[in-house]
C-alpha atoms as a PDB file:
ATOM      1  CA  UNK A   1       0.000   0.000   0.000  1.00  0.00           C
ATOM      2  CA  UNK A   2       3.015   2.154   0.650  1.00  0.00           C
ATOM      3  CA  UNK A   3       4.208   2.093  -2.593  1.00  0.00           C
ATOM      4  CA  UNK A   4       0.897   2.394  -4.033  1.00  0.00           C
ATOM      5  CA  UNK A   5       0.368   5.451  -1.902  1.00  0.00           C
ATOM      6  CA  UNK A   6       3.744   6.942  -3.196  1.00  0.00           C
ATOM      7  CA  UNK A   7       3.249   6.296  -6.829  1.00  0.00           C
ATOM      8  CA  UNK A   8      -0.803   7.837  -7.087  1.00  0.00           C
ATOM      9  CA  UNK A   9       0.887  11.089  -4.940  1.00  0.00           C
ATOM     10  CA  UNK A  10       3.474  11.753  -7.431  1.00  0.00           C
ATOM     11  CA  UNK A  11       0.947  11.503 -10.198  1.00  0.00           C
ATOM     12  CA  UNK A  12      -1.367  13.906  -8.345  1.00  0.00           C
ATOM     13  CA  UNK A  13       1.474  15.898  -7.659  1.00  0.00           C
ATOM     14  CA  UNK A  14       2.378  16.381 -11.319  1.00  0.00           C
ATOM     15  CA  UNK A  15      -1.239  16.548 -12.197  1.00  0.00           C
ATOM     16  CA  UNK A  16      -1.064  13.103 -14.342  1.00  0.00           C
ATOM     17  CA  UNK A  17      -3.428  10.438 -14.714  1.00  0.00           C
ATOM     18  CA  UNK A  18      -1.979   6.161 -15.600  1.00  0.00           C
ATOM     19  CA  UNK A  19      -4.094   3.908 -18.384  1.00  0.00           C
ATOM     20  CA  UNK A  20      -1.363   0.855 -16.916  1.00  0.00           C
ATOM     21  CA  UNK A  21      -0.086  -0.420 -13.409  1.00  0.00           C
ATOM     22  CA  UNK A  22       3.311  -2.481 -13.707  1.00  0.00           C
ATOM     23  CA  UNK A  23       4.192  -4.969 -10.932  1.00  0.00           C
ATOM     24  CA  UNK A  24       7.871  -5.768 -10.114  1.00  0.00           C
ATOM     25  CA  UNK A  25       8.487  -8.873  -7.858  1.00  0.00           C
ATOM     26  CA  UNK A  26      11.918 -10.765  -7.067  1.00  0.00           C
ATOM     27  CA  UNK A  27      11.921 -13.542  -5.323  1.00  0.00           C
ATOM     28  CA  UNK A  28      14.979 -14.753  -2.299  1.00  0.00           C
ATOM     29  CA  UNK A  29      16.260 -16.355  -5.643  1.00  0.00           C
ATOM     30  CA  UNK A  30      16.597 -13.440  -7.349  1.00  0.00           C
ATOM     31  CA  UNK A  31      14.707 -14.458 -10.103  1.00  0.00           C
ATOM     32  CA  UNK A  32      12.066 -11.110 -11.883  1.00  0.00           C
ATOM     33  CA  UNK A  33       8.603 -11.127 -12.850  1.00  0.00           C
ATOM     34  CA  UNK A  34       7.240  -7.911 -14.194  1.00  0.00           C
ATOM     35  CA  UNK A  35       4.183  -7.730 -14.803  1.00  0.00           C
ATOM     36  CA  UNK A  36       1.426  -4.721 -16.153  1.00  0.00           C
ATOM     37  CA  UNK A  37      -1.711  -4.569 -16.672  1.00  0.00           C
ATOM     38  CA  UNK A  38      -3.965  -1.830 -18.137  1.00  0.00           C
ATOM     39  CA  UNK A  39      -7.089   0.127 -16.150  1.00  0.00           C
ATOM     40  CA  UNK A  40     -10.310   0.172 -17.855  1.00  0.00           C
ATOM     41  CA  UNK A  41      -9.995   4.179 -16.968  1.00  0.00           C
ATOM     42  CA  UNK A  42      -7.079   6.490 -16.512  1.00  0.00           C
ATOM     43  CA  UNK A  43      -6.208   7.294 -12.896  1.00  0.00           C
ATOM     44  CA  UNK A  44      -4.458   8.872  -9.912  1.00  0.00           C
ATOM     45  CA  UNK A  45      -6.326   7.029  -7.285  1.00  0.00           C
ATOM     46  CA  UNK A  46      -4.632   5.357  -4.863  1.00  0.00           C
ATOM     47  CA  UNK A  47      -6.722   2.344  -3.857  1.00  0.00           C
ATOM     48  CA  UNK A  48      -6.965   1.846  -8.274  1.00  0.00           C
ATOM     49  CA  UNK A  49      -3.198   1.827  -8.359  1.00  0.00           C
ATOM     50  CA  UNK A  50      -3.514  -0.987  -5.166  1.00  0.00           C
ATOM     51  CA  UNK A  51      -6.405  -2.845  -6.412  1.00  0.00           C
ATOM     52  CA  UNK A  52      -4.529  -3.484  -9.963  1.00  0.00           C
ATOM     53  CA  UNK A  53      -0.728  -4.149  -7.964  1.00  0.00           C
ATOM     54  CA  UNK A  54      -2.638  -6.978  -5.700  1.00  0.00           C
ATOM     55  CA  UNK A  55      -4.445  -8.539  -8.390  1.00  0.00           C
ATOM     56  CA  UNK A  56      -0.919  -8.838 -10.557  1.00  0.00           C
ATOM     57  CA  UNK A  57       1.082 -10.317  -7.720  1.00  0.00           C
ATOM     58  CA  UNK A  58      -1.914 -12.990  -6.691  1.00  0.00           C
ATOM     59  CA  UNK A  59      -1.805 -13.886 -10.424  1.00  0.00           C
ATOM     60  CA  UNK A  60       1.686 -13.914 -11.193  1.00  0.00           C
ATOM     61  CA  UNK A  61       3.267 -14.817  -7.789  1.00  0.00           C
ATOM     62  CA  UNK A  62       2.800 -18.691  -7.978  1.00  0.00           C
ATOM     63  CA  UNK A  63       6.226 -19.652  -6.910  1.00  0.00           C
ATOM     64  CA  UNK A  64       5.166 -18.904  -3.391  1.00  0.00           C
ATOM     65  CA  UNK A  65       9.187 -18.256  -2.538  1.00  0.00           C
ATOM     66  CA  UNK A  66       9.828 -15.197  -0.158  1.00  0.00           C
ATOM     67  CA  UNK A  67       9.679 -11.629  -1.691  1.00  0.00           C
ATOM     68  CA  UNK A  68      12.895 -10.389  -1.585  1.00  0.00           C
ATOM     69  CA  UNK A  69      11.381  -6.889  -3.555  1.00  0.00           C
ATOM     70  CA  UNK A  70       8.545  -5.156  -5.040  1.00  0.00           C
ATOM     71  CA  UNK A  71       8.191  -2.302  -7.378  1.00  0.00           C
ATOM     72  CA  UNK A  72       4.846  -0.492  -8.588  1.00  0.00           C
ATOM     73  CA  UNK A  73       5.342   1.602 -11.301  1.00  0.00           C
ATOM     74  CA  UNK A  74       2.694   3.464 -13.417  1.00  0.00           C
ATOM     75  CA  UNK A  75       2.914   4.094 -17.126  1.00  0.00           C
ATOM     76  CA  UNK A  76       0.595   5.490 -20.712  1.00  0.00           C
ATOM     77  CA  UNK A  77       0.998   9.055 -18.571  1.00  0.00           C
ATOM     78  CA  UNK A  78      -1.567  11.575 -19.637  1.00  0.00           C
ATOM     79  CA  UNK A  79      -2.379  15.354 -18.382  1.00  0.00           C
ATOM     80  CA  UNK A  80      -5.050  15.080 -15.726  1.00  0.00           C
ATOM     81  CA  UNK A  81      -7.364  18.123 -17.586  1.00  0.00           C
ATOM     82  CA  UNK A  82      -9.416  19.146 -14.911  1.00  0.00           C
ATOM     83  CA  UNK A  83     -12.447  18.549 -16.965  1.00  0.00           C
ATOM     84  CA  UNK A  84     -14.557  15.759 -15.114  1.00  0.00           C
ATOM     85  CA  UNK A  85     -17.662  14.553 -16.494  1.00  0.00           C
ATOM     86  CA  UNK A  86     -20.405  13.587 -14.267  1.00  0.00           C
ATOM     87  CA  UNK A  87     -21.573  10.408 -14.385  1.00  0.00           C
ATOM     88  CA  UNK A  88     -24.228   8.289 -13.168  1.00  0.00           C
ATOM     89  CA  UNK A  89     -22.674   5.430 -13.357  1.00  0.00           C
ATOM     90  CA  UNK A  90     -21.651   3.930  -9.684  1.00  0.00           C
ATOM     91  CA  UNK A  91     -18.167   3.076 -10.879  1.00  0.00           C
ATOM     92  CA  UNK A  92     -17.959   6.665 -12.004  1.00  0.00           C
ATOM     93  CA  UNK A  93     -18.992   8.222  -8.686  1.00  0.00           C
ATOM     94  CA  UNK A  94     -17.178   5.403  -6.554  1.00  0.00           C
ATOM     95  CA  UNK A  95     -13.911   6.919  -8.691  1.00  0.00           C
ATOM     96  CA  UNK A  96     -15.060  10.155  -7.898  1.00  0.00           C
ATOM     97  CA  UNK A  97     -14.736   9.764  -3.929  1.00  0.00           C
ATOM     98  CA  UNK A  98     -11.605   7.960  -3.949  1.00  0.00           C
ATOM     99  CA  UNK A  99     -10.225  11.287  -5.945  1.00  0.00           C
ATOM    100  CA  UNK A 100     -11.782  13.221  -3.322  1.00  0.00           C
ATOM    101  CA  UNK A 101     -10.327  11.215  -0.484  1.00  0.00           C
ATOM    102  CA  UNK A 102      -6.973  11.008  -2.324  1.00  0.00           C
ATOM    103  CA  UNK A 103      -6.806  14.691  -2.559  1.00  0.00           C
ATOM    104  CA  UNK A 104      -8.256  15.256   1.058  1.00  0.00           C
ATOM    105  CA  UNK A 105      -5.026  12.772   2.411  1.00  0.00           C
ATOM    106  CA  UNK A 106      -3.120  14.829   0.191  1.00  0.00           C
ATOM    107  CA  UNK A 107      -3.854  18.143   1.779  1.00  0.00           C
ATOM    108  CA  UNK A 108      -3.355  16.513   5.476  1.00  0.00           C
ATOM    109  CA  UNK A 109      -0.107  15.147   4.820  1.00  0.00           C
ATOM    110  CA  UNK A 110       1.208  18.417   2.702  1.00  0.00           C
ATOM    111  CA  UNK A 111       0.173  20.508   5.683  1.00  0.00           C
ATOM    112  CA  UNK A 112       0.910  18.190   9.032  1.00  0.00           C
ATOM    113  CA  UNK A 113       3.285  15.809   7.551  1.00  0.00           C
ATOM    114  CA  UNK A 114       2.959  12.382   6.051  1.00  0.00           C
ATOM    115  CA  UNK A 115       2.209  10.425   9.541  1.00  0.00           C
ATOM    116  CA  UNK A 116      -0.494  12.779  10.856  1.00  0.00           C
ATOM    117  CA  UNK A 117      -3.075  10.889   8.836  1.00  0.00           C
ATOM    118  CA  UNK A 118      -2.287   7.477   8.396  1.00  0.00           C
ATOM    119  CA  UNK A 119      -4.264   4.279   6.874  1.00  0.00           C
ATOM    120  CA  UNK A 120      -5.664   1.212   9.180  1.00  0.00           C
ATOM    121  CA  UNK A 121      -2.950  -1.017   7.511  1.00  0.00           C
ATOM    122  CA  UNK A 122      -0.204   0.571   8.731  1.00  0.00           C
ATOM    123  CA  UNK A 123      -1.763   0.373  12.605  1.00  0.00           C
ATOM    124  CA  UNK A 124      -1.437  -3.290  12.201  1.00  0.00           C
ATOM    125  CA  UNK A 125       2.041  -3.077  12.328  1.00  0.00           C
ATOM    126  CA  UNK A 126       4.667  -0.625  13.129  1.00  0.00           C
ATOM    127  CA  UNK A 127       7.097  -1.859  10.271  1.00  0.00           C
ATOM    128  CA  UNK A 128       4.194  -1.188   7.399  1.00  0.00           C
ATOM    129  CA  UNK A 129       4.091   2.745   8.097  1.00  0.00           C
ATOM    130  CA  UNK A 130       6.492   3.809   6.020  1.00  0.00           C
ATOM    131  CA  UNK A 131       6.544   6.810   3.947  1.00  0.00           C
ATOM    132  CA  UNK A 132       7.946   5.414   0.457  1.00  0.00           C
ATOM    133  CA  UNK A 133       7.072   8.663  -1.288  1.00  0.00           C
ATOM    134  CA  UNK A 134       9.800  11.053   0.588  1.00  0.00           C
ATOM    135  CA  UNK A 135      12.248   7.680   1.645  1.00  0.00           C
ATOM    136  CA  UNK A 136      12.147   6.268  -1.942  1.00  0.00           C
ATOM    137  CA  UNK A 137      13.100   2.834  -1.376  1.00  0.00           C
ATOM    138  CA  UNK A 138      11.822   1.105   1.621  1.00  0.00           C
ATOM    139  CA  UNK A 139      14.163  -1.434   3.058  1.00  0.00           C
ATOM    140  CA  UNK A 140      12.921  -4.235   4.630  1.00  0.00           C
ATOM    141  CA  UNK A 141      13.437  -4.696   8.689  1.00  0.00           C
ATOM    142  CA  UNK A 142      16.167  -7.229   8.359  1.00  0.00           C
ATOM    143  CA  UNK A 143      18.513  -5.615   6.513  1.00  0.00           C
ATOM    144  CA  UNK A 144      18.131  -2.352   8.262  1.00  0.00           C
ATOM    145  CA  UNK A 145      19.457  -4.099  11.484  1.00  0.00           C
ATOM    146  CA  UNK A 146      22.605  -5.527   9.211  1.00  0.00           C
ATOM    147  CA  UNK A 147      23.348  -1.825   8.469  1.00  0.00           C
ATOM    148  CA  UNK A 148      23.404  -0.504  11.732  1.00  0.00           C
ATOM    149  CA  UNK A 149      25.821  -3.173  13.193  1.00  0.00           C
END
């Protein structure tokens, strides 16, 4: 979700919208699988850019070896206009609020900082509240204790 959350805030941030999600996954092996897969509508919503990640890495991850990394990238880039048309359609409108929630979490974090507003996931555990959009890589908890022995 981290990541997720990093790559739909840079796309807000530089007012672009993704038609494709592209899943990165090595294994403790080191072998790749890369993965995309395009959206049925162009987007900067977070919970779109998750839904699409977790769907490519049930599909693809079959091995079932550890993850050793994970990369979400998004890609087909186009200007986010402005111009929204109304629809009454309830995927339309159920798009619509995650934009507005998006851009609500948005304003929080650009005006108390990143952890004042924080999702349920990362209340599960400490380790998953990370802030991958400012740390750019997120190292996992293991190797941060071989760094600082």
């Amino acid at each position: 979700m981290a990541l997720c959350e990093s790559v739909g805030a840079r796309l807000r941030e530089q007012n672009c919208l993704c038609s494709t999600v592209a899943l990165g996954i090595r294994d403790n092996r080191l072998l790749s699988c890369d993965r995309q897969a395009k959206l049925n509508r162009p987007t900067a919503n977070t919970l779109d850019i998750w839904e699409t990640a977790v769907g490519l890495f049930q599909r693809h991850h079959t091995s079932r070896e550890p993850v050793r990394s994970l990369s979400v990238k998004a890609s087909g880039l186009t200007p986010a206009d402005g111009v929204v048309q109304l629809s009454l359609f309830p995927e339309e409108q159920k798009a619509q609020r995650r934009a507005d929630i998006d851009r609500t979490l948005d304003k929080i974090r650009g005006k108390y900082g990143y952890r004042s507003i924080r999702r349920a996931i990362a209340l599960v555990d400490p380790a998953l509240d990370l802030d991958a959009k400012e740390e750019h890589i997120i190292h996992p908890i293991g190797f941060l204790g071989t760094l600082h022995e």
